[in-house]
Protein backbone atom coordinates (compact mmCIF):
# COMPACT_ATOMS: atom_id res chain seq x y z
CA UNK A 1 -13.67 24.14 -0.28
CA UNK A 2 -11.21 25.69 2.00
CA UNK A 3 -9.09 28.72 0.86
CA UNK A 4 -5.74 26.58 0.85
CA UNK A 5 -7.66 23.88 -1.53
CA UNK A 6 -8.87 26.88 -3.63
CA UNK A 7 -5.72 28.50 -4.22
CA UNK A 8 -4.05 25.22 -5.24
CA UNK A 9 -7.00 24.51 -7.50
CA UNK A 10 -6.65 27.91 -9.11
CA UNK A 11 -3.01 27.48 -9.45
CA UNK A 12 -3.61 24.10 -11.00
CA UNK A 13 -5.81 25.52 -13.12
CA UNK A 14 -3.63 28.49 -14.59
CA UNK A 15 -0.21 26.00 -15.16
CA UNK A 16 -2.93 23.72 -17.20
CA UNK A 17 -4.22 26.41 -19.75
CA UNK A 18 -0.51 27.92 -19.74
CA UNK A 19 0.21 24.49 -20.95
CA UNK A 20 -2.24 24.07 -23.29
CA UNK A 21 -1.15 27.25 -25.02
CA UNK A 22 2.10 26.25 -25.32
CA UNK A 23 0.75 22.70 -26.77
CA UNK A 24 -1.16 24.91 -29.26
CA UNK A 25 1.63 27.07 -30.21
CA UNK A 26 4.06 24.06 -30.79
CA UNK A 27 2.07 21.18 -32.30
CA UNK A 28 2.33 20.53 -35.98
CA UNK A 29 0.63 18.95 -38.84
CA UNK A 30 -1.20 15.59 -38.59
CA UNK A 31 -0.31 15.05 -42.08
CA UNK A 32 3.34 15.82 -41.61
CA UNK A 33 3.89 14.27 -38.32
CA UNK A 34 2.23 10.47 -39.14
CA UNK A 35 1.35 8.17 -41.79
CA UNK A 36 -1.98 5.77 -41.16
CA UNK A 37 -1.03 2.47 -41.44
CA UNK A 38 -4.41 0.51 -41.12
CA UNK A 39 -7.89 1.01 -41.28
CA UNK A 40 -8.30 2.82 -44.37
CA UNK A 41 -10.70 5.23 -44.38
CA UNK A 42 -11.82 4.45 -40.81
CA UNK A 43 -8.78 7.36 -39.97
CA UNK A 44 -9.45 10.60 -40.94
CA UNK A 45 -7.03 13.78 -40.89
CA UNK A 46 -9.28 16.58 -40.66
CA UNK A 47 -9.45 20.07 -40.19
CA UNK A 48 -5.99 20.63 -42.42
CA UNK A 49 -4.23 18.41 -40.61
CA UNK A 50 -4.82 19.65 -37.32
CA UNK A 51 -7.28 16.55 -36.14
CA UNK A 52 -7.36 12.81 -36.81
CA UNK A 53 -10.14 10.57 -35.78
CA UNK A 54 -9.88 6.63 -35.69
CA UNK A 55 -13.22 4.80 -35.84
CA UNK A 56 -13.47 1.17 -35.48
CA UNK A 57 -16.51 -1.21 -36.84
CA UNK A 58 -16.68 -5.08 -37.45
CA UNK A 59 -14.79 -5.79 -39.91
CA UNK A 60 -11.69 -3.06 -38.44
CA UNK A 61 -10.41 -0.99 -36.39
CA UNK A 62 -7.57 1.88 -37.51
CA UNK A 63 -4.56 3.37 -36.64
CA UNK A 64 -1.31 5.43 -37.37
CA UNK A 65 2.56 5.78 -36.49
CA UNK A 66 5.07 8.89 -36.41
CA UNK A 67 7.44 9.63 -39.28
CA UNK A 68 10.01 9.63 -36.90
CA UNK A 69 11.62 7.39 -34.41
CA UNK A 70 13.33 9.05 -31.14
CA UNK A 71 15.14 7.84 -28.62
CA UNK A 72 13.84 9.92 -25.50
CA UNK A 73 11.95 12.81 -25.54
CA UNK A 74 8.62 14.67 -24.24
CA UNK A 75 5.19 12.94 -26.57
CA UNK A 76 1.90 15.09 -25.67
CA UNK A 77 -0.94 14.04 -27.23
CA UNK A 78 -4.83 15.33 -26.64
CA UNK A 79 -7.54 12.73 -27.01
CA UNK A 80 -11.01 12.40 -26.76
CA UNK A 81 -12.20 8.89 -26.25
CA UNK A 82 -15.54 6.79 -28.04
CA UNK A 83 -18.37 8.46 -26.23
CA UNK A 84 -21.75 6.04 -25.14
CA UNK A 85 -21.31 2.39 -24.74
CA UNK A 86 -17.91 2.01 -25.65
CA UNK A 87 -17.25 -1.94 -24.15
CA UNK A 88 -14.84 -4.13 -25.94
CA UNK A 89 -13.01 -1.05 -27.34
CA UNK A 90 -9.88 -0.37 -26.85
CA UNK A 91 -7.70 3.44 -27.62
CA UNK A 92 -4.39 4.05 -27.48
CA UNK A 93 -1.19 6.01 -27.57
CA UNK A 94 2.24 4.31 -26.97
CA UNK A 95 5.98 4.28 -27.85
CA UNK A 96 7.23 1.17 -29.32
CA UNK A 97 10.77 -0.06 -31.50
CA UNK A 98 9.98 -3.19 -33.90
CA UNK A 99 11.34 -6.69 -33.11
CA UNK A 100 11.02 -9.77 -30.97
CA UNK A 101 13.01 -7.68 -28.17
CA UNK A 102 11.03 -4.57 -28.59
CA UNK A 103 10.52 -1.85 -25.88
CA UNK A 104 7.02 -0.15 -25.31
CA UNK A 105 5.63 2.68 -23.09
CA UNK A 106 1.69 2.28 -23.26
CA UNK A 107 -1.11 3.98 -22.43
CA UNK A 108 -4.06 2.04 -23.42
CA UNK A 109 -7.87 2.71 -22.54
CA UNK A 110 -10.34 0.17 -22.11
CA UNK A 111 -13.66 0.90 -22.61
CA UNK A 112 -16.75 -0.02 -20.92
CA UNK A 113 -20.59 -0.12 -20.86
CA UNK A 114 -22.37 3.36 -20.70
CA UNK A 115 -22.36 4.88 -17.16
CA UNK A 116 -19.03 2.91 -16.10
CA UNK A 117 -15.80 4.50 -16.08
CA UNK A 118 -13.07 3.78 -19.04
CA UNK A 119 -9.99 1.76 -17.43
CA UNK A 120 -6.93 3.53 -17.94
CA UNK A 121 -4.09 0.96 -18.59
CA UNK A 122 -0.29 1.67 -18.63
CA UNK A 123 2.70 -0.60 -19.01
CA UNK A 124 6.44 -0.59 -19.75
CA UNK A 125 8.12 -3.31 -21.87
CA UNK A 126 11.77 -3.57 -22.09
CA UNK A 127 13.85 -6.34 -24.44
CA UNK A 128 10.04 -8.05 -24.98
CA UNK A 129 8.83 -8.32 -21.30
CA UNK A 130 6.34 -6.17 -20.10
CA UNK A 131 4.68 -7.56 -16.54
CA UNK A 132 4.44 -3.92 -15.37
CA UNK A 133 1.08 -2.79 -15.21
CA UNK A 134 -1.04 -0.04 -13.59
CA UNK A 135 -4.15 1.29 -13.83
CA UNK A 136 -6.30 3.85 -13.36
CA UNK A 137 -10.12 5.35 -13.44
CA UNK A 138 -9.79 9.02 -14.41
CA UNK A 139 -11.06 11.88 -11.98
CA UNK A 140 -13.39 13.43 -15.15
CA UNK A 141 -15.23 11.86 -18.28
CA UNK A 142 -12.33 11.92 -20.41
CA UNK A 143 -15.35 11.17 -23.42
CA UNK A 144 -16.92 14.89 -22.99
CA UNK A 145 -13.72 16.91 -23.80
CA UNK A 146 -10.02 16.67 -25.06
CA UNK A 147 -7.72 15.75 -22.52
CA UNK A 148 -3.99 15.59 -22.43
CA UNK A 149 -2.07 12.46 -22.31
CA UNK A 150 1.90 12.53 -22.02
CA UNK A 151 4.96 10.08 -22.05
CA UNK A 152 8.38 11.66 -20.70
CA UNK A 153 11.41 9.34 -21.75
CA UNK A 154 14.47 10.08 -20.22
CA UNK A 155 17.91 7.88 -18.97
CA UNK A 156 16.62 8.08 -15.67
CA UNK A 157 12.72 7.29 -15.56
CA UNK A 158 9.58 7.32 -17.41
CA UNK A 159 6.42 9.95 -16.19
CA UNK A 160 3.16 9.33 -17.68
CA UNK A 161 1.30 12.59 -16.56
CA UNK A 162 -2.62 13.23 -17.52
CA UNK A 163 -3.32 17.44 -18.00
CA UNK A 164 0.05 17.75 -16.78
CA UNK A 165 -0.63 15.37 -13.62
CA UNK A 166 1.75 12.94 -12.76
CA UNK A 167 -0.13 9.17 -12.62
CA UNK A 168 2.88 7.09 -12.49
CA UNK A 169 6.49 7.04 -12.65
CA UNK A 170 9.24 3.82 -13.77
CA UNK A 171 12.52 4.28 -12.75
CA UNK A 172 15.57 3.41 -14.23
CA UNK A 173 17.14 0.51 -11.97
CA UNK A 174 19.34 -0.96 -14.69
CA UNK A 175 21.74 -0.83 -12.00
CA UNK A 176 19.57 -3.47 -9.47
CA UNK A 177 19.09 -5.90 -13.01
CA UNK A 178 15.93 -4.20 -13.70
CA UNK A 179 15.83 -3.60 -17.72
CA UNK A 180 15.06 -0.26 -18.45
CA UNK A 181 14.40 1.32 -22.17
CA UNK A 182 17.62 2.90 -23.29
CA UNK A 183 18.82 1.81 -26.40
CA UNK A 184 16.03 1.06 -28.81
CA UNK A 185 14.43 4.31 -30.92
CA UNK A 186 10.79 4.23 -30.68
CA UNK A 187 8.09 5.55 -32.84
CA UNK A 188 4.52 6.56 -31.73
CA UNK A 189 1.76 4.80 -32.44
CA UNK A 190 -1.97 5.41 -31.24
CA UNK A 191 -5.22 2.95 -32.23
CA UNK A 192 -8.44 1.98 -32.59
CA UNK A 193 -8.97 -1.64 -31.94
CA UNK A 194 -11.17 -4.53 -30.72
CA UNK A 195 -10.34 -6.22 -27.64
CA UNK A 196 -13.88 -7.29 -26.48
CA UNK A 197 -12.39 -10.36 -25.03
CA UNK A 198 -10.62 -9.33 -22.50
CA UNK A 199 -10.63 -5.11 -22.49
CA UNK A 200 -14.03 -4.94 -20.27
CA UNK A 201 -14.44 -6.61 -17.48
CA UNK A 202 -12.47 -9.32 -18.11
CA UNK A 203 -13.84 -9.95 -21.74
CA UNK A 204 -17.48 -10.27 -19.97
CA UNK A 205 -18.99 -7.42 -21.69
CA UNK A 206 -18.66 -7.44 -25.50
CA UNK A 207 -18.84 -4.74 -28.24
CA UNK A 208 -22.43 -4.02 -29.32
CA UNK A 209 -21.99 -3.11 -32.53
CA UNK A 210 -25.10 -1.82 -33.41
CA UNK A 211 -23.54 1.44 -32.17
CA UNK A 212 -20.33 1.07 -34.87
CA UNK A 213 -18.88 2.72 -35.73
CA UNK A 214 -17.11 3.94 -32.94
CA UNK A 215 -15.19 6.90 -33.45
CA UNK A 216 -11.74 8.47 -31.28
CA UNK A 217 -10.27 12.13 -31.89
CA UNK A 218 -6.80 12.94 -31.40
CA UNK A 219 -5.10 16.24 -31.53
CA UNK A 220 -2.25 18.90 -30.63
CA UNK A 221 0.35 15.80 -31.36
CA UNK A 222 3.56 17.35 -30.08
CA UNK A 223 7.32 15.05 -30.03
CA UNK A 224 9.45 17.40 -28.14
CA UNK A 225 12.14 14.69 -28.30
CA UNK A 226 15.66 13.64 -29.64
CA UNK A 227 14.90 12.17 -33.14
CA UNK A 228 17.02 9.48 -34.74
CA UNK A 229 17.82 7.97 -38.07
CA UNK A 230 18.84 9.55 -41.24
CA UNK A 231 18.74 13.73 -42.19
CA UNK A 232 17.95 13.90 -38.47
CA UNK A 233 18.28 16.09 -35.57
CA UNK A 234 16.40 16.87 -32.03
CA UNK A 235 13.22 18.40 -32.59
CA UNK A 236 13.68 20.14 -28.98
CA UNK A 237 14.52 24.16 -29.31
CA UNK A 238 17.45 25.35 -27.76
CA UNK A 239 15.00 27.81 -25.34
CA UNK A 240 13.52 24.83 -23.84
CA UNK A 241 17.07 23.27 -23.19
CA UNK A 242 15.55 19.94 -23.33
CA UNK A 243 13.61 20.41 -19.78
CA UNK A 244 12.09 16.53 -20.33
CA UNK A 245 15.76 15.32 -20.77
CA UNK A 246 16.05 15.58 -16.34
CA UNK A 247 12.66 15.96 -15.91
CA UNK A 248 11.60 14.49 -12.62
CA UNK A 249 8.68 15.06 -9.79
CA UNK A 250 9.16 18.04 -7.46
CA UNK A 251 7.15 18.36 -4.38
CA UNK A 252 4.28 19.44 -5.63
CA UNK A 253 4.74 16.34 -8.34
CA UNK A 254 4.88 13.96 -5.75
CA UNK A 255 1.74 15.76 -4.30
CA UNK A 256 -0.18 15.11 -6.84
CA UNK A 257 0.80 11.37 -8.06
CA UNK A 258 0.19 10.08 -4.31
CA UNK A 259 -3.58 11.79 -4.88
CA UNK A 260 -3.90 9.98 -7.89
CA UNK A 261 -2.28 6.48 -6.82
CA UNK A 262 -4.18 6.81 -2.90
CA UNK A 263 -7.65 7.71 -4.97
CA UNK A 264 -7.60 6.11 -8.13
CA UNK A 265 -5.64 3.46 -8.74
CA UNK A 266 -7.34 0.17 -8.81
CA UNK A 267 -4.26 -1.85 -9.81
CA UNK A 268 -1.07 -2.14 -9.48
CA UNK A 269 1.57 -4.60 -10.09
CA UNK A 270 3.77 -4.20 -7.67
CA UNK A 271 1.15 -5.07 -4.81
CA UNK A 272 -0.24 -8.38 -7.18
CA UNK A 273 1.29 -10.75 -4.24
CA UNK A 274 -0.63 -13.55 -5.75
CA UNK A 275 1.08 -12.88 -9.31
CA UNK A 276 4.09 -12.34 -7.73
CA UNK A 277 4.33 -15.71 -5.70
CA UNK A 278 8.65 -15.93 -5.58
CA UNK A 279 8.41 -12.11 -4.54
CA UNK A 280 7.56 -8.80 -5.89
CA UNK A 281 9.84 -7.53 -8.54
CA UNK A 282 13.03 -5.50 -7.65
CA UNK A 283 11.66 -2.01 -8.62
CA UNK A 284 8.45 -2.21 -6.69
CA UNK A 285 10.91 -2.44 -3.01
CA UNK A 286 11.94 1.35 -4.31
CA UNK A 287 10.17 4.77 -3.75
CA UNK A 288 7.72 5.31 -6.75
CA UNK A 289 8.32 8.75 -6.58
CA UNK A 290 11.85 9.10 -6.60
């Protein structure tokens, strides 16, 4: 490794534990932050409310949703994903309003027989429509250790950054007559679920469930974010000044998502010229990093 790629390294490093301690310093109480809504006892909040697993078998899978809704904001959340042979199974951690129209911000992952890599799967839904999809194989097991996944929601664009690493951004063009997410307050959500066909390789693989159940830990949830609805008010502190409400990519931002898109991407929507037969959508003729 040459001294340049070692200092950057070593700077990357330092920003992620500095961010990690701030994570740790600002993250509240599993049991005051959500409420389960399925599964039963397959979620667990552990550890006095600083952990939750979700564990899927046969008969279910589980899951849970923030007290809150927001509209915009900063969502951090660590995860470590089902270890082994985890095909067919399917983790998550979105945004999402209720109704036919709905809006969504999703990061889904898609698991897969032992020795192959989880598919990391994000989308954006706006009024109902999603059609917006990219994914991703991660540059590290993300089954071994907890990792940190985050949505930032602003007016302008949505960043969906792994440890602090930019993967992807979607731009506001409301302007063009591209719907963008604006309006509708959105909760969290995260799951447990079975998808075995279609999650791994195209529904090929199913879930052996000899190895249920199959378990999920979560962690360090943190909604830095403008919350609506009644007895409410922005759970941002006035140090921070809302950083997430401009947030955008720098240089070094813009660095790092073209690594990530140029080395491991393996699909994105806006190339899918067979999909796409009339022409690629409006947004994809636009910088991605902008």
């Amino acid at each position: 490794m040459g001294q340049s790629s070692y200092s950057n390294a070593k700077a990357c490093a330092v920003a992620l534990t500095i961010s990690y301690l701030i994570l740790a310093a600002s993250a509240g109480s599993f049991y005051d932050d959500v409420d389960i809504t399925f599964g039963g006892e397959r979620a667990k909040i552990l550890n006095g409310g600083q952990d939750l697993s979700l564990s899927l078998d046969q008969y279910s899978g589980s899951g849970f949703q923030s007290k809150h809704e927001y509209l915009f904001g900063r969502f951090d959340m660590q995860l470590k994903l089902v270890p082994g042979n985890s095909a067919g199974t399917v983790t998550t951690f979105y945004l999402s309003s209720q109704g036919a129209g709905h809006d969504e911000i999703d990061f889904e992952f898609l698991g897969n027989s032992t020795g192959n890599p989880y598919t990391i799967h994000t989308n954006v839904y706006t009024q109902g429509t999603g059609n917006k999809e990219q994914q991703f194989h991660l540059w590290f097991d993300p089954t071994a250790a907890f990792h940190t996944y985050t949505i930032v929601w602003n007016t302008q664009r949505i960043i969906f950054l792994i440890d602090n690493i930019p993967v992807r951004v979607f731009n506001n063009h409301d302007a063009s007559g591209v719907p963008f997410p604006k309006s509708q307050p959105m909760r969290v959500y995260a799951s447990l679920w079975n998808a075995d066909d279609w999650a791994t390789q195209g529904g090929r693989v199913k879930a052996d469930w000899t190895k249920a159940p199959f378990t999920a830990s979560y962690r360090k949830f943190n909604a830095n974010a403008k919350r609506v609805g009644p007895n409410s008010k922005s759970t941002s502190s006035e140090s921070d000044n809302q950083a997430w409400s401009t947030q955008g990519l720098d240089a070094a931002g813009r660095n790092r998502i073209r690594w990530v898109q140029n080395k491991h991407m393996i699909y994105n929507y806006c190339n899918d010229r067979k999909r796409f037969t009339n022409g690629l959508p409006t947004e994809c003729k636009n910088s991605r990093f902008l």
